[in-house]
Structure formats: C-alpha cells, structure tokens
Protein backbone atom coordinates (compact mmCIF):
# COMPACT_ATOMS: atom_id res chain seq x y z
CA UNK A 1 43.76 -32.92 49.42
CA UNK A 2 40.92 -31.09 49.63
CA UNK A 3 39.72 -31.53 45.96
CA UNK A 4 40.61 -35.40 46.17
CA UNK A 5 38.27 -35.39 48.97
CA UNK A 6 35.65 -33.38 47.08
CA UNK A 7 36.54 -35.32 44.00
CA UNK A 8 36.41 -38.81 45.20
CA UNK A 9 39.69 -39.34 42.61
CA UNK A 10 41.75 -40.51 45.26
CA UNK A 11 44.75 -41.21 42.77
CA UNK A 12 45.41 -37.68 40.77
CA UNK A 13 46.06 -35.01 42.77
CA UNK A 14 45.04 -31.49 42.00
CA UNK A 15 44.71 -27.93 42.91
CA UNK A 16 42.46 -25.42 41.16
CA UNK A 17 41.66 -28.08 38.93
CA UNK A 18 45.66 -28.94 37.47
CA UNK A 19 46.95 -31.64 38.11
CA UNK A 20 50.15 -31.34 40.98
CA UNK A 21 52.19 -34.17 41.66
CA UNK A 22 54.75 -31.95 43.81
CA UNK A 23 54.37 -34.00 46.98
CA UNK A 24 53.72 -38.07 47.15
CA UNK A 25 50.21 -39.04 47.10
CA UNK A 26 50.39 -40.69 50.27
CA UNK A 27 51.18 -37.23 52.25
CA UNK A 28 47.81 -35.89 50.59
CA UNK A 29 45.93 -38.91 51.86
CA UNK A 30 46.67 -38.36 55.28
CA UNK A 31 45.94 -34.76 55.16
CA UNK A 32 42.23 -36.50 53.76
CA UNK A 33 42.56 -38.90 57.08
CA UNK A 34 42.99 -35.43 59.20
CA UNK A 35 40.36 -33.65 57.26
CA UNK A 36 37.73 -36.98 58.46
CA UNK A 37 38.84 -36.13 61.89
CA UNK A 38 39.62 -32.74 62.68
CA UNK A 39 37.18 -31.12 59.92
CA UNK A 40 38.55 -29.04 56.88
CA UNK A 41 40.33 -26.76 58.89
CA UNK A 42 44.00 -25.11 58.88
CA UNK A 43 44.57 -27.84 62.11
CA UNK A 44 43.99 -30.59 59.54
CA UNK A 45 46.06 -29.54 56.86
CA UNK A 46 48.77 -29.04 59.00
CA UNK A 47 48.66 -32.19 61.84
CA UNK A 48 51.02 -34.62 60.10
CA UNK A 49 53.58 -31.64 58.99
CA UNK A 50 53.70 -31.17 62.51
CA UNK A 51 53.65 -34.60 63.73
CA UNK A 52 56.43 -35.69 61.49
CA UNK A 53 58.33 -32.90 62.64
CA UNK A 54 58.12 -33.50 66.28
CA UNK A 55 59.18 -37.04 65.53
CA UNK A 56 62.09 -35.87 64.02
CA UNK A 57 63.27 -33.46 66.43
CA UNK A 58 62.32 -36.40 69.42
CA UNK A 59 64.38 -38.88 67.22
CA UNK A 60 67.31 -36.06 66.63
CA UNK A 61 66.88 -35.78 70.63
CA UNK A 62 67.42 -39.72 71.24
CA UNK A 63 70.17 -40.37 68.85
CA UNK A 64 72.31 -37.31 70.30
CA UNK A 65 71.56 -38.83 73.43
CA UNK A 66 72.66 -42.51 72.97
CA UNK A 67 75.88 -41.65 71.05
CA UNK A 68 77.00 -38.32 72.36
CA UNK A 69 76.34 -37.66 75.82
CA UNK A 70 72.89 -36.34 77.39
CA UNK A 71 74.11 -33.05 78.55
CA UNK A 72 75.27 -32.57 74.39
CA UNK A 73 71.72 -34.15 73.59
CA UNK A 74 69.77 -31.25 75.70
C-alpha cells in the first residue's frame, strides 16, 4: 500500500517493486485511506485488520446470542 501511495498506480499492487496480487486491491486501498489519516505508521497498516476483526468477533457475539442463549453467547 505503501508503494501505491508513493506510486500514484492505484491499480497494480507491489512490494519491493514486484508486482503482488496476494490480497484484493480494495484491502490495500484502505490501508492507503488509514495511511491519509493515521500517518504511515504500524497503527495504519494494521486499523482495518483489526477493525474487521472486532466486527467479526461482535457479529460471532450477536448471532450466538439470538439463536443460542446469552449465557452460551458470553
């Protein structure tokens, strides 16, 4: 994300100048969206990892709670 950023090719993603198409290009453009607010930093790389992640367990959390009962949710 960084080198799209430094780049300004927004499309090809790359690290130490290969191409890398391991992860969607949509995951590397909100690590650029962190990077514009938190700064290049290991907080901006990570942010949405972690986000997404504390959706899931909060959504993991909910469904155990609607169809099992909340004392199995906890």
């Amino acid at each position: 994300a960084r080198e799209m950023l430094e780049t300004g090719d927004w499309i090809t993603p790359r690290f130490n100048g290969q191409t890398r198409f391991d992860k969607p290009v949509l995951f590397y453009w909100l690590i650029i969206l962190a990077y514009r607010v938190f700064g290049i930093t290991e907080f901006g790389v990570r942010f949405w990892s972690a986000t997404a992640a504390v959706a899931l367990v909060a959504l993991v959390a909910l469904a155990a709670r609607r169809w099992l009962r909340p004392p199995a949710a906890r």
